[in-house]
Structures are given as C-alpha cells and as structure tokens.
C-alpha atoms as a PDB file:
ATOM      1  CA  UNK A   1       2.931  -4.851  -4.023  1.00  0.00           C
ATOM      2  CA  UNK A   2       4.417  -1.742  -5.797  1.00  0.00           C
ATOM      3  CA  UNK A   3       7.892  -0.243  -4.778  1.00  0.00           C
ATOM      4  CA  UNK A   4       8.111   3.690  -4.343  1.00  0.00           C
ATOM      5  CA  UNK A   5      11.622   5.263  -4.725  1.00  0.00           C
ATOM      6  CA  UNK A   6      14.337   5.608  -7.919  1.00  0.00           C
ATOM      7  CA  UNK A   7      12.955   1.828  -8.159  1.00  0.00           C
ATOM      8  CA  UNK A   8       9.104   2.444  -9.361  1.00  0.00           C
ATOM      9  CA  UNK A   9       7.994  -1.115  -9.972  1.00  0.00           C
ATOM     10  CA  UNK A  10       5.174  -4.196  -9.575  1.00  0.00           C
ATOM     11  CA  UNK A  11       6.276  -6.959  -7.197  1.00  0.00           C
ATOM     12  CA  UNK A  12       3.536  -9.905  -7.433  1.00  0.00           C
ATOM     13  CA  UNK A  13       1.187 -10.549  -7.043  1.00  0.00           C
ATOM     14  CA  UNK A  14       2.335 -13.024  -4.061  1.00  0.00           C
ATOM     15  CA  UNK A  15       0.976 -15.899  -2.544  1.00  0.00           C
ATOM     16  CA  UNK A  16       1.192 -15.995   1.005  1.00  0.00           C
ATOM     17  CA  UNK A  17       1.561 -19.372   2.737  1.00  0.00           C
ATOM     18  CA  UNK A  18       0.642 -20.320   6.087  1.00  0.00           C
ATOM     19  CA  UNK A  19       3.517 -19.839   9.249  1.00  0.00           C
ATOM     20  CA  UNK A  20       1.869 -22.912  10.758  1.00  0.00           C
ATOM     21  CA  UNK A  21       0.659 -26.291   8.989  1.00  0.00           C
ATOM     22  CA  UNK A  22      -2.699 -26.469   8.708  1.00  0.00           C
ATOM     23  CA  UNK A  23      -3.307 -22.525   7.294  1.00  0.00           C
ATOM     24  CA  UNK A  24      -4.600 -21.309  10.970  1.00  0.00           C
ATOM     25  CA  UNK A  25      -3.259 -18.449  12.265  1.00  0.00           C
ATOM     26  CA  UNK A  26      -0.466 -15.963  10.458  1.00  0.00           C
ATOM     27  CA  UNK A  27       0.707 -15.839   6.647  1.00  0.00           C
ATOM     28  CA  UNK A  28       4.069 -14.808   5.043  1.00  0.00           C
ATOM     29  CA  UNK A  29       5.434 -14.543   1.705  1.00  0.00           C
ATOM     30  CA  UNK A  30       9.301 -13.827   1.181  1.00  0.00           C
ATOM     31  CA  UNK A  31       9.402 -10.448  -1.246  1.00  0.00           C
ATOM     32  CA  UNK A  32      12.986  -9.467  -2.907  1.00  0.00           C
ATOM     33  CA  UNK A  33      13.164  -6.201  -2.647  1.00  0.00           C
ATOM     34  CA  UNK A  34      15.246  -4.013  -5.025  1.00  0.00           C
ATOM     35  CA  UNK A  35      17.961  -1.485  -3.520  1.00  0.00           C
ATOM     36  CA  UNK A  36      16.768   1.266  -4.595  1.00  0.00           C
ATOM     37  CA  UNK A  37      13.261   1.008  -3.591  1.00  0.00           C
ATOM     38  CA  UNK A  38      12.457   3.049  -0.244  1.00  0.00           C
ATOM     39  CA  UNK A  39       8.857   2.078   0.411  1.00  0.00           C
ATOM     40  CA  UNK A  40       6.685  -0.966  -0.270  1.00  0.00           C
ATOM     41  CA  UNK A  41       2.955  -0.352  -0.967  1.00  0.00           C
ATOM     42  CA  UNK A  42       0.811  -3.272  -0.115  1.00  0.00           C
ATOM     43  CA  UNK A  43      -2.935  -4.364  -0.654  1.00  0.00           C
ATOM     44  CA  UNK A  44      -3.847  -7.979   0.476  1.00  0.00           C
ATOM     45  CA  UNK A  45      -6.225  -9.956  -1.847  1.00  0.00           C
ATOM     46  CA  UNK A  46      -7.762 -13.269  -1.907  1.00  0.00           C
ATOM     47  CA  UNK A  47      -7.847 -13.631  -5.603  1.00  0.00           C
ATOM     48  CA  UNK A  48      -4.624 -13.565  -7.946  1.00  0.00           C
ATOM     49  CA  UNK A  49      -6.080 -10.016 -10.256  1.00  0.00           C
ATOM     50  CA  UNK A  50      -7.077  -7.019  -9.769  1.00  0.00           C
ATOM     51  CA  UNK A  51     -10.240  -7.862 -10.433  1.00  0.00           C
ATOM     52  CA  UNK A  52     -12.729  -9.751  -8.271  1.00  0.00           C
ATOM     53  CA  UNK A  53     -12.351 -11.086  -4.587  1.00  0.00           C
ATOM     54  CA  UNK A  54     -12.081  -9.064  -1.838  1.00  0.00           C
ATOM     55  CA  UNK A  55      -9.190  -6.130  -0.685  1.00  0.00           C
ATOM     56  CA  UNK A  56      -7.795  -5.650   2.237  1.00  0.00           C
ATOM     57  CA  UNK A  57      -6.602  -1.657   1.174  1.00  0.00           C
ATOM     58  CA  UNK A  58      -6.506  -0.079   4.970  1.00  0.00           C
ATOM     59  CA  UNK A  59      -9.827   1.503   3.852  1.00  0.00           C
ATOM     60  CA  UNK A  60      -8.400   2.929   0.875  1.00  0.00           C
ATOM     61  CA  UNK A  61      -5.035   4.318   2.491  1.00  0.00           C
ATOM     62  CA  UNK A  62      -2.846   1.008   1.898  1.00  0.00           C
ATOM     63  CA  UNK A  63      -0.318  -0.671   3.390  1.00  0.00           C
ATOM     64  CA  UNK A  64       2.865   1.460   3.713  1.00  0.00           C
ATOM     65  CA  UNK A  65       6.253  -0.733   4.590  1.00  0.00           C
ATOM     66  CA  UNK A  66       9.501   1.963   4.797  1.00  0.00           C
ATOM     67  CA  UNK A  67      12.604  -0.170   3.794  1.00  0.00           C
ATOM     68  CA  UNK A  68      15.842   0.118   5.902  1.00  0.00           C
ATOM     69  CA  UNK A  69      19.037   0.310   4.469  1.00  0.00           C
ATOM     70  CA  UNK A  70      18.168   1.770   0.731  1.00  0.00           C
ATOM     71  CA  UNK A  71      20.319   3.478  -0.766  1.00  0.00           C
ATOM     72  CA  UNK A  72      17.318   6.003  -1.792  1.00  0.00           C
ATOM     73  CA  UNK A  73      16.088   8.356   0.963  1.00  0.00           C
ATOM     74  CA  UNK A  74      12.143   8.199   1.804  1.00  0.00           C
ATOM     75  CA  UNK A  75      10.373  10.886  -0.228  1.00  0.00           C
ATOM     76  CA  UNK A  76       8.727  13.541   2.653  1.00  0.00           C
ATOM     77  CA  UNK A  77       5.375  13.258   3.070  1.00  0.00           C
ATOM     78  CA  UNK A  78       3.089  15.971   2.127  1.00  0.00           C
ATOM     79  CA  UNK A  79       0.104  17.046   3.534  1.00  0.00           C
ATOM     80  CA  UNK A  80      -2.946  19.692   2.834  1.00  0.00           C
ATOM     81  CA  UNK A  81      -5.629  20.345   5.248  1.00  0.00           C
ATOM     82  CA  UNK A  82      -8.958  21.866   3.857  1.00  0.00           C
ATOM     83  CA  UNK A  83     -11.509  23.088   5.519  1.00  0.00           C
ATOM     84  CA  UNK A  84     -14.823  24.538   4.762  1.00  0.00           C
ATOM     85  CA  UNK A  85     -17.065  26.580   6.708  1.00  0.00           C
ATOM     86  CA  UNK A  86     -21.030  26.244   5.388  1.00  0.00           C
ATOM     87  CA  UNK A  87     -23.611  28.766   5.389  1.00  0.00           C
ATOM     88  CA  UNK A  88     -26.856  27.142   5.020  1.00  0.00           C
ATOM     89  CA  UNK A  89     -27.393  28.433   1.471  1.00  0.00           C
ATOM     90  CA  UNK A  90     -24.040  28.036   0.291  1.00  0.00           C
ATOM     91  CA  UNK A  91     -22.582  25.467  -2.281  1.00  0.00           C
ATOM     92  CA  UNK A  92     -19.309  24.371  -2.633  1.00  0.00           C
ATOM     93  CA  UNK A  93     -18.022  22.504  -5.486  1.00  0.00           C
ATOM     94  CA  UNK A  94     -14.600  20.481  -5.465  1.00  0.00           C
ATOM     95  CA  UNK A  95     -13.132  19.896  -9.002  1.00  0.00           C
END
C-alpha cells in the first residue's frame, strides 16, 4: 500500500488474514493510516515482494481507497483525452 497526500509513504506489505476460520471466504488486514494521508493506493499480492507471484493491480489502474477525515484535501483528478484520426497511410508516433 502507498499513501498519497502531504503523507507520501510505503505501508506493508500486509498480510491479510482470513474473516472466517478456516481461510474460506473474505480477508482483512488492519492498516494505520497516517493523518495526513488522503488516499490509499492498493495492489493485492500473494507473495511478500515485488517480485514474483501474482497481482491483483485492477488491470493496471490500482486500487484507489479516499480517506475520510484527513486533514489533507484529495488532490483533483486530472484527465486528458486523445484522440487520433488515421488515414490509411499515415503514422503516428507517441513519445
């Protein structure tokens, strides 16, 4: 987990432990989070490093968790649309 806000830090890695005994069904871990963090980011894991095992990244986008109560506003969000119209001999090139 990483923590966006005046509070840029690395939380974890966590181990989450089964709600029920026995491991079926939901997991949860117990994060403390800083008060001046506004947003966790979250990938899920099965192995303990960054390397190896499999992700669970949202395809790529994460996991975004907006935390109520800090004393840090949100940062806005800021998006760019791009679009491309292609002739059939024309080459574009994104750098």
């Amino acid at each position: 987990m990483h923590c966006r806000g005046a509070h840029q830090g690395q939380i974890g890695p966590l181990e989450l432990k089964p709600v029920v005994p026995g491991g079926v069904g939901f997991l949860q871990a117990e994060v403390q989070v800083p008060e001046d963090a506004s947003v966790l980011d979250i990938v899920f894991s099965d192995s303990g490093t960054t390397s190896g095992g499999f992700f669970d990244s949202n395809h790529g986008l994460g996991y975004h968790v907006p935390i109520r109560g800090s004393r840090v506003a949100q940062p806005s969000l800021s998006i760019c649309h791009i679009s491309v119209e292609m002739a059939p001999i024309a080459k574009v090139r994104l750098a």
